[in-house]
N, C-alpha and C. Protein backbone atom coordinates (compact mmCIF):
# COMPACT_ATOMS: atom_id res chain seq x y z
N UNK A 1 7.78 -3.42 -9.72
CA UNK A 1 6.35 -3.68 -9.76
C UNK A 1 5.73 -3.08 -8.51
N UNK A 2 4.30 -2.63 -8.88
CA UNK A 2 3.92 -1.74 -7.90
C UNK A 2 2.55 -2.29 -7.65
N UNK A 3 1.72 -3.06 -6.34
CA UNK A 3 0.42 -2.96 -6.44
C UNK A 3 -0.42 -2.23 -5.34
N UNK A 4 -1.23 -1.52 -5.60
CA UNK A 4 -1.96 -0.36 -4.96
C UNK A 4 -3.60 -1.60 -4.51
N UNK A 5 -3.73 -1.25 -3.60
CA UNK A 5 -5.81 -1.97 -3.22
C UNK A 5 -5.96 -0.80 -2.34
N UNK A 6 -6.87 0.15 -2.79
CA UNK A 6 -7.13 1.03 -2.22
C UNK A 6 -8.98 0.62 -1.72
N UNK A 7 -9.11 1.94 -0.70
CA UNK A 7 -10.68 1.70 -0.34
C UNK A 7 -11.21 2.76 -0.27
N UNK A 8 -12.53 2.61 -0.29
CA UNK A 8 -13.23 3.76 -0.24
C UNK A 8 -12.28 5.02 -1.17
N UNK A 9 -12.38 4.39 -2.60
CA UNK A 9 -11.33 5.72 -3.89
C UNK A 9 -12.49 6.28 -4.26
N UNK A 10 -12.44 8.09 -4.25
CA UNK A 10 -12.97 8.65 -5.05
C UNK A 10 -12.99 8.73 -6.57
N UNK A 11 -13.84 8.96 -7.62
CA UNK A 11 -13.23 9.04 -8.90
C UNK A 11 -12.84 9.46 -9.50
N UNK A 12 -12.33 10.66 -8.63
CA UNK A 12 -10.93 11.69 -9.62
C UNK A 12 -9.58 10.80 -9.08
N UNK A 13 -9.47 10.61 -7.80
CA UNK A 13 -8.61 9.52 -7.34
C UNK A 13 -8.20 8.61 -8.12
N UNK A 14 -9.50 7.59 -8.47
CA UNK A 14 -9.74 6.52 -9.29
C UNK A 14 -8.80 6.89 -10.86
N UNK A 15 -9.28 7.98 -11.23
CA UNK A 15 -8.67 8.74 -12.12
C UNK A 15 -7.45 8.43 -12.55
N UNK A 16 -6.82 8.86 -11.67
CA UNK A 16 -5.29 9.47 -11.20
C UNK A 16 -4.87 8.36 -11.51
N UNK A 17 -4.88 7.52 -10.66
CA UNK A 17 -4.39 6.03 -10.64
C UNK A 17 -4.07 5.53 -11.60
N UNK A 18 -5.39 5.39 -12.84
CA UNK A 18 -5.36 4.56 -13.98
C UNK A 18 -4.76 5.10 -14.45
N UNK A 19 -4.05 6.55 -14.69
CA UNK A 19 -3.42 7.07 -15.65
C UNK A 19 -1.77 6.69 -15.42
N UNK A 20 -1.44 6.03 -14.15
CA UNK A 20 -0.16 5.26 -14.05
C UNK A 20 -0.03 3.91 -14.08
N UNK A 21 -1.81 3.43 -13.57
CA UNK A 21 -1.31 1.65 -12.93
C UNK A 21 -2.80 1.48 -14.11
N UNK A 22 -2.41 -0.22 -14.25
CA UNK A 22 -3.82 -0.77 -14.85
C UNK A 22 -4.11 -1.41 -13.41
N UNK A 23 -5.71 -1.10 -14.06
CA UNK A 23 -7.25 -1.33 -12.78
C UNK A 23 -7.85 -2.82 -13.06
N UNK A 24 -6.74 -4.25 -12.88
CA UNK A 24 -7.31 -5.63 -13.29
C UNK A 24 -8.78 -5.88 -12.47
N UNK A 25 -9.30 -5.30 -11.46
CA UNK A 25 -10.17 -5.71 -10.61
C UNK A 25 -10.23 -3.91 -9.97
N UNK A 26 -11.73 -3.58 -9.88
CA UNK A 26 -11.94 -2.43 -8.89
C UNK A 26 -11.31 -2.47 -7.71
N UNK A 27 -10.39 -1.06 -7.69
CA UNK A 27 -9.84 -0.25 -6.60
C UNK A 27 -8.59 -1.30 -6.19
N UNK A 28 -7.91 -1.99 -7.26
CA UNK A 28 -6.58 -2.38 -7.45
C UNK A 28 -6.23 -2.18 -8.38
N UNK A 29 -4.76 -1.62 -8.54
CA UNK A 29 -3.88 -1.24 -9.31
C UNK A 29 -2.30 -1.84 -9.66
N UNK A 30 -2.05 -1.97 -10.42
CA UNK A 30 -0.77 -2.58 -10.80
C UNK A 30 0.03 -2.08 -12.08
N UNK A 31 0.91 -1.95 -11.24
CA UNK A 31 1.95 -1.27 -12.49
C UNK A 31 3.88 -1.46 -12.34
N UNK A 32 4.58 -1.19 -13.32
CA UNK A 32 5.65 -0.74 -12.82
C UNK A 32 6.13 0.42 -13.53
N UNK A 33 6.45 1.59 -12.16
CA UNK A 33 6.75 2.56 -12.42
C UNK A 33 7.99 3.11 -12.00
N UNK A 34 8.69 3.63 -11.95
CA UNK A 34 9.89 4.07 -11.20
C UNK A 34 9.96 5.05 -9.80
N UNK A 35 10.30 4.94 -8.94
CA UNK A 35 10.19 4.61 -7.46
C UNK A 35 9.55 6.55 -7.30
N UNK A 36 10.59 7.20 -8.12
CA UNK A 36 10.31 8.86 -8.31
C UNK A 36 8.84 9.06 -8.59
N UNK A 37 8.16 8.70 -10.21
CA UNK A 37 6.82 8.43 -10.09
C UNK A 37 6.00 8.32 -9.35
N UNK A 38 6.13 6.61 -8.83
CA UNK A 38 5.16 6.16 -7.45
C UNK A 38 5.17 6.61 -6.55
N UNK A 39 6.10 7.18 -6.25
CA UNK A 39 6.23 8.27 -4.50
C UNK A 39 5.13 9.88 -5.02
N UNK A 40 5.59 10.03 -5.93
CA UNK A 40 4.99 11.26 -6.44
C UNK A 40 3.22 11.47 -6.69
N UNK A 41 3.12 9.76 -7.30
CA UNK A 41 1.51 9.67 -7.27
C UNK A 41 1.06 9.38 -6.34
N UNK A 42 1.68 8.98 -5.09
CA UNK A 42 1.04 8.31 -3.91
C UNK A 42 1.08 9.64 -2.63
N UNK A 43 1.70 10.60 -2.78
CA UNK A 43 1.92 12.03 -2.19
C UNK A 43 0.54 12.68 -2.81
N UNK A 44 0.22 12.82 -4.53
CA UNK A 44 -0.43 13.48 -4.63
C UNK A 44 -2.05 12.80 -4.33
N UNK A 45 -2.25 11.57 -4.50
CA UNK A 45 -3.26 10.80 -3.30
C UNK A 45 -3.60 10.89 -2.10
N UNK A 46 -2.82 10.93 -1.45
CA UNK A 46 -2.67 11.01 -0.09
C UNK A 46 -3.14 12.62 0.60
N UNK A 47 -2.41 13.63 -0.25
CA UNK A 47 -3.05 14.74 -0.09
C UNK A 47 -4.34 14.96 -0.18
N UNK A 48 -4.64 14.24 -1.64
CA UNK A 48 -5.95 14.91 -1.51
C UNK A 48 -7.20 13.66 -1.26
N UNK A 49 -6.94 12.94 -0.84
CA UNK A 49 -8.21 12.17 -0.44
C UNK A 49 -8.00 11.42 0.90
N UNK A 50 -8.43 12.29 2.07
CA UNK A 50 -8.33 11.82 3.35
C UNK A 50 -8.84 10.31 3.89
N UNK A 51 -10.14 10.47 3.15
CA UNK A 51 -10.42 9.23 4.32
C UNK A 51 -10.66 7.60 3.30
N UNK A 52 -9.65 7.68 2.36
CA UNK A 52 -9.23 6.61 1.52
C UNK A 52 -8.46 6.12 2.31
N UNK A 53 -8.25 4.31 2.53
CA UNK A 53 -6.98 3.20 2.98
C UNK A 53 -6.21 2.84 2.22
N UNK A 54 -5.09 2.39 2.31
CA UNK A 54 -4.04 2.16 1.18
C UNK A 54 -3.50 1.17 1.57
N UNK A 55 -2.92 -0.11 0.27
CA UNK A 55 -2.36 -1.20 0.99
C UNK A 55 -1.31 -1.20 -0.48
N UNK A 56 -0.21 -1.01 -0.19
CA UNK A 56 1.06 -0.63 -1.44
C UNK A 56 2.36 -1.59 -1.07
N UNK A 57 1.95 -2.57 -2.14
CA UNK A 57 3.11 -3.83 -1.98
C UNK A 57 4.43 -3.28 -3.25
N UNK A 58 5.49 -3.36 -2.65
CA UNK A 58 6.27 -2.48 -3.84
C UNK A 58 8.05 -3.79 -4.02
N UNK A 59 8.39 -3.57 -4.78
CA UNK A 59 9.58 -4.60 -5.17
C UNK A 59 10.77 -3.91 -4.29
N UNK A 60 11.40 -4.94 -3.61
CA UNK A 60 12.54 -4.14 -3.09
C UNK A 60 13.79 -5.24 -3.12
N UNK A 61 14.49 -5.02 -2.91
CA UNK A 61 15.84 -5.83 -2.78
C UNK A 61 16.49 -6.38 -1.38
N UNK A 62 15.15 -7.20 -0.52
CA UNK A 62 15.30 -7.73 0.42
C UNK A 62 15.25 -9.10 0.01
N UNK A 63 15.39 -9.96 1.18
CA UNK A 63 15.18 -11.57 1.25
C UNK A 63 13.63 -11.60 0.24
N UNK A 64 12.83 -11.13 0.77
CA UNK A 64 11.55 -11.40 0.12
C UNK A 64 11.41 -10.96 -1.17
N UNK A 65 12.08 -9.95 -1.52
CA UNK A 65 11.61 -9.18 -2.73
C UNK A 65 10.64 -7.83 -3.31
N UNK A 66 9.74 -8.04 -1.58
CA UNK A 66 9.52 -6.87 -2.05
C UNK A 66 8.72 -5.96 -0.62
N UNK A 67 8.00 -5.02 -0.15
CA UNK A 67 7.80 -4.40 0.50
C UNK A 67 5.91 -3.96 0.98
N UNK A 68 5.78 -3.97 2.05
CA UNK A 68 4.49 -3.58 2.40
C UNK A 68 4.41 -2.00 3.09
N UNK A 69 3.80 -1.80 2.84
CA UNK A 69 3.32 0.20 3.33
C UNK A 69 1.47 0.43 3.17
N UNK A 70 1.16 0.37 4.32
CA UNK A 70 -0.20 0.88 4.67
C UNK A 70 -0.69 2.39 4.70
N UNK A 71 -1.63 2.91 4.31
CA UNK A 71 -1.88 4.11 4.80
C UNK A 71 -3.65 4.48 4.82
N UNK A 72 -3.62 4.87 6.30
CA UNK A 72 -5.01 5.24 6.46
C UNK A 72 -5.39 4.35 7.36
N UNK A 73 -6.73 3.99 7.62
CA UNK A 73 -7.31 2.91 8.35
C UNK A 73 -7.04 1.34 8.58
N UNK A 74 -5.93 1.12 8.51
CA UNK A 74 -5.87 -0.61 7.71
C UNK A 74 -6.45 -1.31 8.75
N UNK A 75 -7.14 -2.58 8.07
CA UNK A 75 -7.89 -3.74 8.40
C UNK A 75 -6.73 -4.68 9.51
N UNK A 76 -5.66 -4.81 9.07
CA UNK A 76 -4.79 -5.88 9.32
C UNK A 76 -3.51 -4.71 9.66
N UNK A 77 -2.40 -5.37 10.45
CA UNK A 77 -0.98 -4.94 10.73
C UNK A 77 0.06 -5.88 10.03
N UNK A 78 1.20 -4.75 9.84
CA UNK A 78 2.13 -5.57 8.85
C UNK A 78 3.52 -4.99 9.92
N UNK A 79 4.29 -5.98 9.63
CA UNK A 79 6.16 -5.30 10.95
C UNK A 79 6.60 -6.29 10.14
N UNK A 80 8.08 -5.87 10.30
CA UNK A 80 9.23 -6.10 9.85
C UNK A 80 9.72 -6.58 10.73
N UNK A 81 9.90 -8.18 10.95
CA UNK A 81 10.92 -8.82 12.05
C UNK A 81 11.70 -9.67 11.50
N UNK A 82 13.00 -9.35 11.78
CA UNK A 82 14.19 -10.57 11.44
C UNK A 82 14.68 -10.08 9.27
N UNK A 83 13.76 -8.76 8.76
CA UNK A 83 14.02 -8.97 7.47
C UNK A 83 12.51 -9.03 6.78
N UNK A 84 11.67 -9.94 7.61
CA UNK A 84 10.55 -10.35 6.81
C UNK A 84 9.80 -10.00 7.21
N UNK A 85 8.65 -9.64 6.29
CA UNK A 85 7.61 -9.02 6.33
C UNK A 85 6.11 -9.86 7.06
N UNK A 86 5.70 -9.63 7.84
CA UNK A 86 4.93 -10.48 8.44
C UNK A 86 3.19 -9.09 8.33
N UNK A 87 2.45 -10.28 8.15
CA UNK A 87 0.54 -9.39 8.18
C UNK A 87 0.13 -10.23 9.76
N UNK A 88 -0.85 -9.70 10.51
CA UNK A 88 -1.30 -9.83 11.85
C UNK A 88 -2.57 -9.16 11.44
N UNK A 89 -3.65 -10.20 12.00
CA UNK A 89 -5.00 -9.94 12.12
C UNK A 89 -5.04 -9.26 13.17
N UNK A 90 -4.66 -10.42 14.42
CA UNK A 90 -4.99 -9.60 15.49
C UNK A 90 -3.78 -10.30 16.49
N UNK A 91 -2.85 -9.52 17.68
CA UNK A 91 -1.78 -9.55 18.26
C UNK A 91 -3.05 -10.63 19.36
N UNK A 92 -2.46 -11.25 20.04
CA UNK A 92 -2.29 -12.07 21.20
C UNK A 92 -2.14 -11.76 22.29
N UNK A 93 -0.57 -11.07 22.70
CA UNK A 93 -0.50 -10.81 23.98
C UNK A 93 0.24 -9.07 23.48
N UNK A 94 -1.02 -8.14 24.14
CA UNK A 94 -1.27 -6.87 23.75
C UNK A 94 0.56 -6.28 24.32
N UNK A 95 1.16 -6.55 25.08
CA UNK A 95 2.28 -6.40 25.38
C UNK A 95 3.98 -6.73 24.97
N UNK A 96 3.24 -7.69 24.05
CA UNK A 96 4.07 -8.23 22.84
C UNK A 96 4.25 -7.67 21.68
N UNK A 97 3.46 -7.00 21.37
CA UNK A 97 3.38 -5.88 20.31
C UNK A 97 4.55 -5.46 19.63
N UNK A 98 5.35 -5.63 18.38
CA UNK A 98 6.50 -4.88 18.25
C UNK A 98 6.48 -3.63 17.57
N UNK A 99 5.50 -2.84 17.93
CA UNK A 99 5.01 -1.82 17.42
C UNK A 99 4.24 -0.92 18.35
């Protein structure tokens, strides 16, 4: 399972998308596709629409189940500590950072 919340999507972008994932709510996507696919549609996105954000939660075979990958501007930070996937508004002590 694959879910895409993109921002600021153009509508050839928009396009693209629906023709792999269903669009339950504007500029989210959900689908399951096979990992070859989704890498392939998210390359040919990425190329061509620069100043789109990307927030791509994907199934994986960890403790949790599944995986976070940002691209572009993101709102929020996501790290991997201990296995698990952790989101951060905003860090605390700027030196603490594991990133």
């Amino acid at each position: 399972m694959t879910v895409i919340i993109a921002n600021d999507t153009p509508p050839a972008i928009r396009g693209i998308l629906k023709r792999w994932f269903v669009e339950p709510k504007p500029n989210v996507f959900v689908g399951t596709v096979n990992r070859r696919t989704r890498d392939k549609v998210l390359e040919y996105v990425k190329r061509n629409a620069k100043d789109i954000s990307l927030l791509i939660v994907t199934s994986e075979s960890n403790c949790q189940g599944f995986k976070i990958e940002r691209w572009g501007q993101p709102d929020r930070r996501d790290t991997e500590i201990s296995g698990l996937w952790l989101v951060a508004e905003d860090w605390v002590d700027p030196e603490n950072q594991p990133f």
